[in-house]
C-alpha atoms as a PDB file:
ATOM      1  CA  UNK A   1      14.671 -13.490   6.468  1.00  0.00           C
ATOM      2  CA  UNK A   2      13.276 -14.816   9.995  1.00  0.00           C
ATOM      3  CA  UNK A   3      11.811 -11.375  10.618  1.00  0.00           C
ATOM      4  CA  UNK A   4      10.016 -11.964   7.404  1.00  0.00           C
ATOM      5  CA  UNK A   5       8.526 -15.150   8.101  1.00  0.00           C
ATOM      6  CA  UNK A   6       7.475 -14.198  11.262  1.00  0.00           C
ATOM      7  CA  UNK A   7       5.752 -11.245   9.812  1.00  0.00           C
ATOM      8  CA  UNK A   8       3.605 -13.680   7.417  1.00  0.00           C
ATOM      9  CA  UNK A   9       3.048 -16.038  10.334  1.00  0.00           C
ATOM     10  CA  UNK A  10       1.433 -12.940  12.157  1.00  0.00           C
ATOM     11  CA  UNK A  11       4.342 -12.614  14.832  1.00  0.00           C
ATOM     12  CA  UNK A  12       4.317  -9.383  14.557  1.00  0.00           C
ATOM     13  CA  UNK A  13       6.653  -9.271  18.021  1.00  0.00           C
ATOM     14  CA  UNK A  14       9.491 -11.514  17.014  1.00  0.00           C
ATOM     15  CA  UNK A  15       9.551  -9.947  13.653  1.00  0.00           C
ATOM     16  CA  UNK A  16       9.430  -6.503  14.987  1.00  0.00           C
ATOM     17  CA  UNK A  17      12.973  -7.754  17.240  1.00  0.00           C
ATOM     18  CA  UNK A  18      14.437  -9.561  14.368  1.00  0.00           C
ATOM     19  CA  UNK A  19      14.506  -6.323  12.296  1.00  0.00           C
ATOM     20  CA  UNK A  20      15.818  -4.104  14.873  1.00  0.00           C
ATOM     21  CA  UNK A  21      18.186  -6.119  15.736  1.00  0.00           C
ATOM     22  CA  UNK A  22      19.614  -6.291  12.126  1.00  0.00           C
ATOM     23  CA  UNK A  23      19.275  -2.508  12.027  1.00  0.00           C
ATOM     24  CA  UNK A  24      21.417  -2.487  14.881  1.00  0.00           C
ATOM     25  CA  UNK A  25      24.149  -3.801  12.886  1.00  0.00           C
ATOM     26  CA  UNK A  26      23.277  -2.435   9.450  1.00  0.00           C
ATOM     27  CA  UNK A  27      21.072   1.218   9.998  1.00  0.00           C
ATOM     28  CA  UNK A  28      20.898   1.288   6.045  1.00  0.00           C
ATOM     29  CA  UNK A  29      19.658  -2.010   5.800  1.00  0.00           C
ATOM     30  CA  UNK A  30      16.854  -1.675   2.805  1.00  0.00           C
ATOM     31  CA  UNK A  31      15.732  -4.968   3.356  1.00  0.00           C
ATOM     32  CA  UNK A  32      15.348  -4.356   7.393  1.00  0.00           C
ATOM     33  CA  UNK A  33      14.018  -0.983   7.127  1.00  0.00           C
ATOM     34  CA  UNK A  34      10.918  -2.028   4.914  1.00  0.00           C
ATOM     35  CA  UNK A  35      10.119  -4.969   7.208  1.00  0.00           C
ATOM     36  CA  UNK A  36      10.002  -2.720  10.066  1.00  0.00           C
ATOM     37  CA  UNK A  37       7.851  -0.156   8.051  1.00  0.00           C
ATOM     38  CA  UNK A  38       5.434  -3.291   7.269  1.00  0.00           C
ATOM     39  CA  UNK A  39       5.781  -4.694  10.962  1.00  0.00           C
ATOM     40  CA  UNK A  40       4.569  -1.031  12.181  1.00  0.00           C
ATOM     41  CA  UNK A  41       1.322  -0.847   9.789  1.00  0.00           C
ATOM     42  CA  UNK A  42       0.199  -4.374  10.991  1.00  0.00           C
ATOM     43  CA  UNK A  43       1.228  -3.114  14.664  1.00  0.00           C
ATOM     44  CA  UNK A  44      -0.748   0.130  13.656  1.00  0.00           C
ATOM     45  CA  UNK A  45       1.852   2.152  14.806  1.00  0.00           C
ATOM     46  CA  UNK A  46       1.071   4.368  11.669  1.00  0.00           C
ATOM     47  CA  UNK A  47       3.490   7.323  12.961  1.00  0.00           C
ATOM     48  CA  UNK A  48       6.224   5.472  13.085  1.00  0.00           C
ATOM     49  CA  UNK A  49       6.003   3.321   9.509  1.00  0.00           C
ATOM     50  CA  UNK A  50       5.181   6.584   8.115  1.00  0.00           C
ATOM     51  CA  UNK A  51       8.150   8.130   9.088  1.00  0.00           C
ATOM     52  CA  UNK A  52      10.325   5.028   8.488  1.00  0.00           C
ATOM     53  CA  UNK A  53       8.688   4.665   4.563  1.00  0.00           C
ATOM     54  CA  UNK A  54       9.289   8.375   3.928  1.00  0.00           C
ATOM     55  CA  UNK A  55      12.719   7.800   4.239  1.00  0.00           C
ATOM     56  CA  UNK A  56      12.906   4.817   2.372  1.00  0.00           C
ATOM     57  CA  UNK A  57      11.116   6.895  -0.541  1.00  0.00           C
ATOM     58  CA  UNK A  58      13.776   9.715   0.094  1.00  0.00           C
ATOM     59  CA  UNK A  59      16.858   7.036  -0.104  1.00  0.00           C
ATOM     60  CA  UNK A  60      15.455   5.048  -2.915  1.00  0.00           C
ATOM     61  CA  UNK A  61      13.473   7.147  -4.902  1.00  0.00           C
ATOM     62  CA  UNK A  62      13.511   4.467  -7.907  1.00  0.00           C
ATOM     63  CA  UNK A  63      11.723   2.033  -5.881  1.00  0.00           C
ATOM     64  CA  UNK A  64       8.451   1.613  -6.703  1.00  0.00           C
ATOM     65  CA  UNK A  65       7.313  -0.487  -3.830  1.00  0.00           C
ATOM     66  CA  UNK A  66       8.533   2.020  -1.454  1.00  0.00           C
ATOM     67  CA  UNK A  67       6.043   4.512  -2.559  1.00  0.00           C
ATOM     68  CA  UNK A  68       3.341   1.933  -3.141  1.00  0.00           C
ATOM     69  CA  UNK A  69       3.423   1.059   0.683  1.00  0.00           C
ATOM     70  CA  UNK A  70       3.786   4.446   1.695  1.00  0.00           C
ATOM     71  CA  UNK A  71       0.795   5.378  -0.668  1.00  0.00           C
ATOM     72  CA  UNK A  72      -1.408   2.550   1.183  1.00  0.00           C
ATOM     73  CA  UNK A  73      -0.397   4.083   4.531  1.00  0.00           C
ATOM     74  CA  UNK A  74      -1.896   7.304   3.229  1.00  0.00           C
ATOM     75  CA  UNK A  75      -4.991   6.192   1.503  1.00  0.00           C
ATOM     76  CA  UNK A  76      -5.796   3.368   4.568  1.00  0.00           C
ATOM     77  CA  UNK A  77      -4.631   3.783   7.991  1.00  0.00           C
ATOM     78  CA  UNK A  78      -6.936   3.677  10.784  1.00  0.00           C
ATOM     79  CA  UNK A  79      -5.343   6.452  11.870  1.00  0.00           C
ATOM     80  CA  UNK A  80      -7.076   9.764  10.163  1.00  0.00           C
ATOM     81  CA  UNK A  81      -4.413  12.014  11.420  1.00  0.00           C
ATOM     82  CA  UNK A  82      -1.926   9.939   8.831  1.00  0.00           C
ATOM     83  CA  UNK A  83      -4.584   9.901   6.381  1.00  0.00           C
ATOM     84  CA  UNK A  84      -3.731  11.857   3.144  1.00  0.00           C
ATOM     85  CA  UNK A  85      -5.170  11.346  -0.021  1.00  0.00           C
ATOM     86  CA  UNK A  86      -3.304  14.211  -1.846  1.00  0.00           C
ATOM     87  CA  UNK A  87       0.101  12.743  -1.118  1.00  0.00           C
ATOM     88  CA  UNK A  88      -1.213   9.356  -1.671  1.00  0.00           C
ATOM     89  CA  UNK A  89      -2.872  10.230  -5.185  1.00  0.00           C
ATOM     90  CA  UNK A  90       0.908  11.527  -5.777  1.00  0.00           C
ATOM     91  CA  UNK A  91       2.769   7.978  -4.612  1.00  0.00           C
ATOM     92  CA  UNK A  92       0.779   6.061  -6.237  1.00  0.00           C
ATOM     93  CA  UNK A  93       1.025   7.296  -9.518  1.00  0.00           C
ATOM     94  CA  UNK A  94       4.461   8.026  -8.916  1.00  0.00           C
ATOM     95  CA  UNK A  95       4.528   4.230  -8.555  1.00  0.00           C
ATOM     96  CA  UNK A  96       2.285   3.516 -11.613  1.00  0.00           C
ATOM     97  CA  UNK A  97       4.944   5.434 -14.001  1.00  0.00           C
ATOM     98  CA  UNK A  98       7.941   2.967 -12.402  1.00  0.00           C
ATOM     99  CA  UNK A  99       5.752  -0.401 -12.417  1.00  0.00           C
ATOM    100  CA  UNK A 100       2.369   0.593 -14.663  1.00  0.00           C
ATOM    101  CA  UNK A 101       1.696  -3.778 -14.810  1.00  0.00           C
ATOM    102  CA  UNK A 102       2.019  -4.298 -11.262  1.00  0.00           C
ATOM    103  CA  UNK A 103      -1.513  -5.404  -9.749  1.00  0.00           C
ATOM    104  CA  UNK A 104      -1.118  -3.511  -6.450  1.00  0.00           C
ATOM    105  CA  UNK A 105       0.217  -0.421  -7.585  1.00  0.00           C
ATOM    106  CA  UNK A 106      -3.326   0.212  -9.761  1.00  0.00           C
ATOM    107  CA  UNK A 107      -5.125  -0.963  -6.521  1.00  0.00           C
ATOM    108  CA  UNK A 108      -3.430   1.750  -4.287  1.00  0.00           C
ATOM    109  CA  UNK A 109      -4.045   4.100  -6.667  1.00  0.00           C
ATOM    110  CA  UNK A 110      -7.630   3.369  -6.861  1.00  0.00           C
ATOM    111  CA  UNK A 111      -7.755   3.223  -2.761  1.00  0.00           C
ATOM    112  CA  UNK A 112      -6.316   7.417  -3.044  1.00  0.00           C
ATOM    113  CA  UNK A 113      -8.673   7.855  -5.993  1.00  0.00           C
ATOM    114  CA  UNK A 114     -11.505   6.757  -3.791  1.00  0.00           C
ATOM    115  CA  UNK A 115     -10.618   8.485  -0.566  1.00  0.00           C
ATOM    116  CA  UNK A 116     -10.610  11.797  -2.440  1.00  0.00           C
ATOM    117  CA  UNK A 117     -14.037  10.990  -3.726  1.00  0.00           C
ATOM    118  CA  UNK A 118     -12.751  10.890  -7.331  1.00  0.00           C
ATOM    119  CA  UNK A 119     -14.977   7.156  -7.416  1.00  0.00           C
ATOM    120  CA  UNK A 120     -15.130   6.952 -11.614  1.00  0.00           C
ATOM    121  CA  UNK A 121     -11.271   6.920 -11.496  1.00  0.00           C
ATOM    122  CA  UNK A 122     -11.217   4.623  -8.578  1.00  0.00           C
ATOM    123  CA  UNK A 123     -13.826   2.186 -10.161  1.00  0.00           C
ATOM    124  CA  UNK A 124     -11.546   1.807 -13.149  1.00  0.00           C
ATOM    125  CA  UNK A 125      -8.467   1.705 -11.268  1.00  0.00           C
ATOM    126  CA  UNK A 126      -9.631  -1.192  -9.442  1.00  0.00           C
ATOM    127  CA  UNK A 127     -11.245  -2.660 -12.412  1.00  0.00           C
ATOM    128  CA  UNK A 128      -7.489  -2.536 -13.705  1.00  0.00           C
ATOM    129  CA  UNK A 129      -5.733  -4.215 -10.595  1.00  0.00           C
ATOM    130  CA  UNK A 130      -8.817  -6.939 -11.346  1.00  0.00           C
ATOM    131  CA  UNK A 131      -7.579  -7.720 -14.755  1.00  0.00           C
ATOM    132  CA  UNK A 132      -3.646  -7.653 -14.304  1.00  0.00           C
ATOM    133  CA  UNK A 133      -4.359  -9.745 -11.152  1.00  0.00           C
ATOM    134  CA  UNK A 134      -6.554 -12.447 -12.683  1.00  0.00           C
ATOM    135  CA  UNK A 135      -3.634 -12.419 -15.644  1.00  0.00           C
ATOM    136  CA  UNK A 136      -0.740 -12.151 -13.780  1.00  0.00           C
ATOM    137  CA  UNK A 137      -1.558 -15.527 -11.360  1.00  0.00           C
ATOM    138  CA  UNK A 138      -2.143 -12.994  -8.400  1.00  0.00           C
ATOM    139  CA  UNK A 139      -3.332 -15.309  -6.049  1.00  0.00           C
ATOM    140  CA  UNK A 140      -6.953 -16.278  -5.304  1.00  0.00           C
ATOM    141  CA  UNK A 141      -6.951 -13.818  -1.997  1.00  0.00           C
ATOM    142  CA  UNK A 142      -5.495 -10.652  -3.854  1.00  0.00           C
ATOM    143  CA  UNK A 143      -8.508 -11.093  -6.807  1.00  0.00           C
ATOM    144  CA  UNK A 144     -11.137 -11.316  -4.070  1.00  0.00           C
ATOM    145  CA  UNK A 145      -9.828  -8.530  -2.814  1.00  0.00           C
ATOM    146  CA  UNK A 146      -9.721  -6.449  -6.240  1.00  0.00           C
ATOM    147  CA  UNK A 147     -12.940  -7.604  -6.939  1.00  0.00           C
ATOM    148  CA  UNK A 148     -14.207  -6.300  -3.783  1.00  0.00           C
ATOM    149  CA  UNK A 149     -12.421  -2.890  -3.887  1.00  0.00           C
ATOM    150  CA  UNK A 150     -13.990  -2.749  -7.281  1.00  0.00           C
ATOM    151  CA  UNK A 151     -17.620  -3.703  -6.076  1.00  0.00           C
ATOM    152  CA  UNK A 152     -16.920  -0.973  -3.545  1.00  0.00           C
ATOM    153  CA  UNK A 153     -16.355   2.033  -6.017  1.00  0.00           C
ATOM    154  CA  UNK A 154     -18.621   0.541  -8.390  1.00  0.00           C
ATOM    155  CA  UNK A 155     -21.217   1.398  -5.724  1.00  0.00           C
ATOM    156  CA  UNK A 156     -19.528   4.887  -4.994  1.00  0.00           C
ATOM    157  CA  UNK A 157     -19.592   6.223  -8.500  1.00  0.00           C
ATOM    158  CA  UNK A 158     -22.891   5.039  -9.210  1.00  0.00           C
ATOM    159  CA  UNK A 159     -24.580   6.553  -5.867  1.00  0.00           C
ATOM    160  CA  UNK A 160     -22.724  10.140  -6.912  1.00  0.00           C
ATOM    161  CA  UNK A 161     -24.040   9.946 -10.629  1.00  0.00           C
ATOM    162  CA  UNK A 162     -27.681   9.728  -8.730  1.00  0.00           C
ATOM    163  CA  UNK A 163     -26.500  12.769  -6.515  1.00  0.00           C
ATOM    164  CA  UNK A 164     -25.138  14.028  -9.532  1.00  0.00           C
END
């Protein structure tokens, strides 16, 4: 638990030790392995939490927020060599069928939708993370966020209708 409350205190470091050190003991550790995975995408070491969430997804194939993470990873990293919206598209609504009311899940989905240029789906994908955030209590930061994804492919789909 330390190397997760480092991890939302932005000590990215100390977290990064405190899970390998428990991985040292326990190499199977779920808990362990995911913080690392998470520690790695805020570290941008996108290689490495790539490789570290696809085998989570292969040792846990039931877990939802595996493939949600690893979707993100796809759909957002900095990194365009781990970019890949295909296999994101296909997390994320692998995801959706395990957890279809879960906020994030719809808003990684709309994040693959949008890097494949598929913006209509995206725009209502987001529009759904909006509305299960604002009535699930998601918290103040993840609506702004929705509401800016949404904004965002909003302003995608309607620029490719003109185009259109």
């Amino acid at each position: 638990d330390q190397g997760y409350g480092n991890m939302s205190r932005g000590r990215y470091q100390e977290a990064l030790s405190q899970f390998r050190s428990v991985l040292k003991f326990d190499p199977a550790s779920h808990r362990a392995r995911f913080g690392l995975g998470n520690v790695m995408i805020q570290l941008q070491q996108f290689e490495e939490a790539r490789t570290i969430f696809e085998a989570l997804v292969a040792d846990y194939p039931e877990d939802y927020s595996l493939k949600n993470n690893l979707a993100w990873l796809y759909a957002t990293a900095r990194d365009h060599h781990i970019r890949n919206g295909a296999r994101a598209l296909e997390l994320a609504q692998d995801a959706l069928l395990l957890a279809p009311t879960d906020f994030h899940v719809w808003s990684t989905l709309s994040e693959a939708y949008y890097i494949l240029g598929q913006y209509a789906r995206a725009q209502r994908a987001a529009q759904i993370a909006l509305d299960l955030a604002s009535t699930q209590r998601g918290t103040e930061r993840n609506i702004e966020e929705y509401r800016r994804q949404a904004n965002k492919c909003r302003r995608a789909a309607e620029a490719m209708s003109i185009i259109e």
